[in-house]
Protein backbone atom coordinates (compact mmCIF):
# COMPACT_ATOMS: atom_id res chain seq x y z
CA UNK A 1 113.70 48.44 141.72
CA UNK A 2 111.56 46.32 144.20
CA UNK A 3 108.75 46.47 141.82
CA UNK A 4 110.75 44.93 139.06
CA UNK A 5 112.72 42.36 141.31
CA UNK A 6 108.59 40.96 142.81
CA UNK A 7 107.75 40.59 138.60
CA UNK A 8 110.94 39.16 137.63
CA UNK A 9 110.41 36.30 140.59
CA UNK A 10 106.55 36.20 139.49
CA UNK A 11 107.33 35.48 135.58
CA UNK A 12 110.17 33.10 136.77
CA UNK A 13 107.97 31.33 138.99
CA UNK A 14 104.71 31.10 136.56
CA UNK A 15 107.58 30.07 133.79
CA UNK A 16 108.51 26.66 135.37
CA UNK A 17 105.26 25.69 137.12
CA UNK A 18 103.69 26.01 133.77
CA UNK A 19 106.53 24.19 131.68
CA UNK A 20 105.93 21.53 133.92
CA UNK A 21 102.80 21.08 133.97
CA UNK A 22 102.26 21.46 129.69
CA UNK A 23 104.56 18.89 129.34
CA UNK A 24 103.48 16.57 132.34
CA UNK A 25 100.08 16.67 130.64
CA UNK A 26 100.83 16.87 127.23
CA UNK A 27 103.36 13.40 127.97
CA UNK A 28 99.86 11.50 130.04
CA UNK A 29 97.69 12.48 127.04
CA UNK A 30 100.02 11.34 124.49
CA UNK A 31 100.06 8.16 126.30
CA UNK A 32 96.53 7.94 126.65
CA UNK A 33 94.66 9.70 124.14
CA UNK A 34 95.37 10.74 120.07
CA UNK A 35 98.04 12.83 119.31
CA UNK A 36 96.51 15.35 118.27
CA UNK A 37 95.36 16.11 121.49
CA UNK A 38 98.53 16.09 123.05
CA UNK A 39 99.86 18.12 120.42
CA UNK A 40 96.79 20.66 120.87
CA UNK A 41 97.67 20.85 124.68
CA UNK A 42 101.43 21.40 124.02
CA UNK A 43 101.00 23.65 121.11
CA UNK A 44 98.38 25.43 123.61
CA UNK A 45 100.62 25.68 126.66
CA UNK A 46 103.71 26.77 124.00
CA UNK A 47 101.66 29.68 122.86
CA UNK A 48 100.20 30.60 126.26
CA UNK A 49 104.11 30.40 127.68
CA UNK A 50 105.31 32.60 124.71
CA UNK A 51 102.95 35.25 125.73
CA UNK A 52 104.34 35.47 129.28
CA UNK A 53 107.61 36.19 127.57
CA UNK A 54 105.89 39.14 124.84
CA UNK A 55 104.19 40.85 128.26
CA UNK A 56 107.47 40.77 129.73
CA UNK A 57 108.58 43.57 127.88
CA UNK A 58 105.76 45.86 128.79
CA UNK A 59 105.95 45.26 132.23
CA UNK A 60 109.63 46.22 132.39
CA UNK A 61 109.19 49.17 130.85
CA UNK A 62 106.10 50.42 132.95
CA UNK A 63 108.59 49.67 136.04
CA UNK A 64 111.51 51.97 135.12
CA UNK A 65 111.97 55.42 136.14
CA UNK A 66 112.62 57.05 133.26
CA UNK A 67 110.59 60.31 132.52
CA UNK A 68 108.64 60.51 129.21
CA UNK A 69 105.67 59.17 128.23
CA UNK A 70 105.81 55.16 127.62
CA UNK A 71 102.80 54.94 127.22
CA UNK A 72 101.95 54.63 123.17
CA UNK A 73 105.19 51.80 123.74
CA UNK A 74 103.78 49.43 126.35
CA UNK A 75 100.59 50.54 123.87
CA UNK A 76 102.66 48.70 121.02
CA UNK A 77 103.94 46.08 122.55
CA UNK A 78 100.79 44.73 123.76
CA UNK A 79 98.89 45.13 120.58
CA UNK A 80 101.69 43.33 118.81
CA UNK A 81 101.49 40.36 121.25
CA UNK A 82 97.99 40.41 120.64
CA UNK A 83 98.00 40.07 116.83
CA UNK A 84 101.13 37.60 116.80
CA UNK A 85 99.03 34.97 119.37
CA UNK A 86 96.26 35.47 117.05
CA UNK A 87 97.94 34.45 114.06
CA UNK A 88 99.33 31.76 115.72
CA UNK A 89 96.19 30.43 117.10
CA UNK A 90 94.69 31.18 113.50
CA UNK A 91 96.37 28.97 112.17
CA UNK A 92 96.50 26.49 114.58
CA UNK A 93 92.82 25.90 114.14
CA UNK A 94 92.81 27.08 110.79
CA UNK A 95 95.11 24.02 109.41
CA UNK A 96 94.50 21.54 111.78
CA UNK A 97 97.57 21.09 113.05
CA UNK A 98 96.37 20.09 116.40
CA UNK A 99 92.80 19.14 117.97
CA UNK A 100 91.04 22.48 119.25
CA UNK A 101 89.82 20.83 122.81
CA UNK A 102 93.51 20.15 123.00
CA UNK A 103 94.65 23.71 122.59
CA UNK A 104 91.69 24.77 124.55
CA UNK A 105 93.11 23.14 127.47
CA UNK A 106 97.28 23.94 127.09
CA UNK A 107 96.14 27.61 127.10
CA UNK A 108 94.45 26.62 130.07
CA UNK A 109 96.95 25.12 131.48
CA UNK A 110 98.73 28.62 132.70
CA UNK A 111 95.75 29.84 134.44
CA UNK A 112 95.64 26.65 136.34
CA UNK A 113 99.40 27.18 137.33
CA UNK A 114 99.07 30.70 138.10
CA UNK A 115 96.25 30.23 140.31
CA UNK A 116 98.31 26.61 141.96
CA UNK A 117 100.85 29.41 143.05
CA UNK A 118 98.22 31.54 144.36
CA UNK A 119 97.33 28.71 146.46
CA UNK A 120 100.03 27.04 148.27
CA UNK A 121 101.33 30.85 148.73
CA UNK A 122 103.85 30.98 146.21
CA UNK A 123 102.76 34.64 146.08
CA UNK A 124 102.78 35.94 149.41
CA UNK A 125 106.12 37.56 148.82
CA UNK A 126 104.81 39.25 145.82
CA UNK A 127 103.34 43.09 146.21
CA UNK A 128 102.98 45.88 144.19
């Protein structure tokens, strides 16, 4: 399906600019700065990329043909991904693992990527 191929190509796309760029940044600030931030803006980026791969699922099944209602599914799926980047980030902050402007900023980091693709018209093939 057309639909599916245009997502597939999106998530593939978003997947590598954003891998490079969490690690890029995560390697200057580990150079410059404390650890922890670094580790906050790879742990950040790491939980931001492992959501991309939980709304995956959804979005594949919401492009199928299938009859039948997927809808309490997708439903599950997302709520799930919800709760497990919660607990993640929970206890993240919770324990300290990593500095919380640092995590702030890897979960940032995909946002920045997605709109850098946006930009230099990574996109343009992309329409649903």
């Amino acid at each position: 399906m057309k639909l599916f191929e245009n997502i597939q190509e999106f998530w593939q796309m978003t997947w590598k600019r954003t891998s490079i760029l969490i690690f890029t940044s995560g390697l200057i600030l580990l150079i410059t700065t404390k650890w922890q931030i670094a580790l906050g803006v790879l742990l950040g980026g790491l939980v931001f990329l492992f959501d991309i791969y939980l709304l995956k699922k959804p979005l594949e099944m919401m492009s199928q043909d299938k009859p039948g209602s997927k809808y309490p599914l997708i439903l599950f799926f997302s709520l799930l991904r919800i709760i497990i980047l919660g607990v993640v980030l929970l206890i993240i902050i919770k324990y300290r693992i990593a500095d919380i402007i640092g995590v702030f900023l890897g979960v940032s980091i995909p946002i920045v990527s997605i709109f850098s693709l946006l930009l230099t018209g990574g996109l343009t093939q992309w329409k649903v």
